[in-house]
N, C-alpha and C. Protein backbone atom coordinates (compact mmCIF):
# COMPACT_ATOMS: atom_id res chain seq x y z
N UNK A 1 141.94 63.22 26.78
CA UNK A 1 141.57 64.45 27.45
C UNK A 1 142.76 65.41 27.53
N UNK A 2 143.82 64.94 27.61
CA UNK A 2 145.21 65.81 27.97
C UNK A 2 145.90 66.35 26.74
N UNK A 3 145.51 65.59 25.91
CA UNK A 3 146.04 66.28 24.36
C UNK A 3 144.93 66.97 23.85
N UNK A 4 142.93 66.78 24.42
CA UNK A 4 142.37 68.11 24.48
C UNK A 4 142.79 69.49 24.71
N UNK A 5 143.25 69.21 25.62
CA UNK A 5 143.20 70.69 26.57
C UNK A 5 144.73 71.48 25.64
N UNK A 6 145.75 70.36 25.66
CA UNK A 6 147.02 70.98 25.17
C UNK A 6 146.41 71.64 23.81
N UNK A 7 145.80 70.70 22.97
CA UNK A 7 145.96 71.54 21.84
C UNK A 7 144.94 72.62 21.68
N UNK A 8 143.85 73.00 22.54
CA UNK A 8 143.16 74.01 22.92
C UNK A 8 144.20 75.02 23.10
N UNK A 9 145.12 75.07 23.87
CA UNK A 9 145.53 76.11 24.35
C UNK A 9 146.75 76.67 23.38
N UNK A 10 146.94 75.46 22.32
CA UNK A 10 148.51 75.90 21.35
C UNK A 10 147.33 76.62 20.04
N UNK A 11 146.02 76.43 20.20
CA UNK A 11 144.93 77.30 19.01
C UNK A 11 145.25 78.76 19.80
N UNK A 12 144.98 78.61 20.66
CA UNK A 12 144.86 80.23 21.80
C UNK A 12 145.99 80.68 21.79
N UNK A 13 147.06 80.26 21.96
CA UNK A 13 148.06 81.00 22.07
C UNK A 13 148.31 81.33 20.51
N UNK A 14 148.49 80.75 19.04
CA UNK A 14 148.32 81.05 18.08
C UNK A 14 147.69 82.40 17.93
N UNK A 15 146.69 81.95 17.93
CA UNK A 15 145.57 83.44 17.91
C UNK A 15 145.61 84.80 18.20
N UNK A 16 146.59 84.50 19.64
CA UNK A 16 146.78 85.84 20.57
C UNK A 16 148.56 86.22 20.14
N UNK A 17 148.94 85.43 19.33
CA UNK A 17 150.50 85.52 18.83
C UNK A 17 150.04 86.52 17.44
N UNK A 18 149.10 85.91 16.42
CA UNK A 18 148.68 86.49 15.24
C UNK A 18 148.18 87.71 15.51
N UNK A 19 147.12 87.79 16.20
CA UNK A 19 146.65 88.86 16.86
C UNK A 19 147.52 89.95 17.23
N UNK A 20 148.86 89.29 18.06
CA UNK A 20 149.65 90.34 18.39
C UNK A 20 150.31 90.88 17.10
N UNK A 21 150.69 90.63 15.97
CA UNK A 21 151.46 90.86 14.83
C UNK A 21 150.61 91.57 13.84
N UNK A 22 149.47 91.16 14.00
CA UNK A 22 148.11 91.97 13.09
C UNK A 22 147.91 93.81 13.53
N UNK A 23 147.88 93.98 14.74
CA UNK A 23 147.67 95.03 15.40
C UNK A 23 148.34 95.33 15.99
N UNK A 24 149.29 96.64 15.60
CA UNK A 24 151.06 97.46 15.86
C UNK A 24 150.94 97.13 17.42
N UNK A 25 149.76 97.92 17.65
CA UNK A 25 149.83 98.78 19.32
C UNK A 25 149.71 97.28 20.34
N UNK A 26 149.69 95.97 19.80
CA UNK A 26 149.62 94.96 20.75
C UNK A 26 150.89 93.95 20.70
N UNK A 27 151.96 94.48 20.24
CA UNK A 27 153.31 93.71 19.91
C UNK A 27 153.34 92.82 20.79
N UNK A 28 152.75 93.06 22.39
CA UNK A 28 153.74 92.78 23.47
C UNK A 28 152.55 91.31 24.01
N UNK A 29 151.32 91.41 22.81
CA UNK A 29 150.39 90.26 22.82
C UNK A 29 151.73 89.13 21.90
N UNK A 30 152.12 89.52 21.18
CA UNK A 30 151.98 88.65 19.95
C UNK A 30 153.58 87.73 21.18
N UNK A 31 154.39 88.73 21.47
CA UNK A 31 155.37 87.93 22.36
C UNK A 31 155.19 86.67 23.26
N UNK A 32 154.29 87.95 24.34
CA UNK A 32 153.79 86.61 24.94
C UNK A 32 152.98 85.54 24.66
N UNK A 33 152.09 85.31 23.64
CA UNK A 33 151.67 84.44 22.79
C UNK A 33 152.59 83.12 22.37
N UNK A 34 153.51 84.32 21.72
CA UNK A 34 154.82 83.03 21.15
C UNK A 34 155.15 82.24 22.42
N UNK A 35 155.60 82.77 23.59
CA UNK A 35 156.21 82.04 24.42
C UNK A 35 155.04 80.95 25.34
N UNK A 36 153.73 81.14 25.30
CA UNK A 36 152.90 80.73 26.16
C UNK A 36 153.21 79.39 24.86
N UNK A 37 152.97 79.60 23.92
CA UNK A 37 152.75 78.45 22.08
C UNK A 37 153.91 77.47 22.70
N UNK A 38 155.28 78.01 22.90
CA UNK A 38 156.26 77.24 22.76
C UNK A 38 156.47 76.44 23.93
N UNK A 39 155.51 76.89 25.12
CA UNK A 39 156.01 76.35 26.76
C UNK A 39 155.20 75.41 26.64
N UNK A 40 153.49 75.55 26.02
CA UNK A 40 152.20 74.57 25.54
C UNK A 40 153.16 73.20 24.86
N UNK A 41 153.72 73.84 24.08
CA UNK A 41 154.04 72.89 23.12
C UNK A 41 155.19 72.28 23.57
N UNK A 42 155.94 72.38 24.47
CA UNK A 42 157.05 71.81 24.82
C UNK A 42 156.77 70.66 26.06
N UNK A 43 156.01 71.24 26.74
CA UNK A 43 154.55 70.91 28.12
C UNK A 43 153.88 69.30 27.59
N UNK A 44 153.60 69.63 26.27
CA UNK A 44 152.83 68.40 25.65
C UNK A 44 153.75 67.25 25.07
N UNK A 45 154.96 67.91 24.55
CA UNK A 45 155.91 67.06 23.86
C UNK A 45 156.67 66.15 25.27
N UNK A 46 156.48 66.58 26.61
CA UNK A 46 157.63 66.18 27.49
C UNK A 46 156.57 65.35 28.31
N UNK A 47 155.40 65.64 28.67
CA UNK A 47 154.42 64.96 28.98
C UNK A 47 153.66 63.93 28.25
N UNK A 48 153.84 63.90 26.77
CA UNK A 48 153.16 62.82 25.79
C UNK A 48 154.10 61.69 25.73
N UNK A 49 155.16 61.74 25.93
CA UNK A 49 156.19 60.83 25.63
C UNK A 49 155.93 59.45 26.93
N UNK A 50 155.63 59.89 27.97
CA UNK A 50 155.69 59.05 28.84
C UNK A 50 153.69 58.41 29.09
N UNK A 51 153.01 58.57 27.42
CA UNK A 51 151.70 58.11 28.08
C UNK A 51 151.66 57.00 27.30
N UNK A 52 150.66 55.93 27.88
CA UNK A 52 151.16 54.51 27.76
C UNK A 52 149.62 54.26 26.38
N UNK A 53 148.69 55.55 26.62
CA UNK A 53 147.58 55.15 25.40
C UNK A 53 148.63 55.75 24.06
N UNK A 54 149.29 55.80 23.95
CA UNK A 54 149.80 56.37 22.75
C UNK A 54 150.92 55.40 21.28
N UNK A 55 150.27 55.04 20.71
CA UNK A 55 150.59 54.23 19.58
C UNK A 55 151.74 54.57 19.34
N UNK A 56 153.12 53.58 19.15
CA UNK A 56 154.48 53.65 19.35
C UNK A 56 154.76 52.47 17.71
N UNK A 57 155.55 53.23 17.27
CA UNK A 57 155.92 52.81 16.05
C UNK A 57 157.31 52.19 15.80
């Protein structure tokens, strides 16, 4: 369920990052996009490490 939701939201923030770079007048989408992508993604990397369903190699 928790790597649902994370990677729901690293599609969305994608989207609204591309979005921002596609269309001049919304630069200040595409920023905050990037940073929402990288906090998602950092959020999941610091929180996945410590879950015990997760196959360890």
């Amino acid at each position: 369920m928790f790597w649902k939701i994370v990677g729901a939201l690293i599609v969305i923030w994608l989207a609204f990052t591309v979005l921002g770079f596609v269309i001049k007048g919304l630069f200040w989408l595409a920023i905050i996009g990037g940073v929402l992508f990288l906090g998602t993604a950092a959020y999941g990397a610091i929180k996945g490490k410590n879950d015990p369903k997760r196959i360890k190699y």
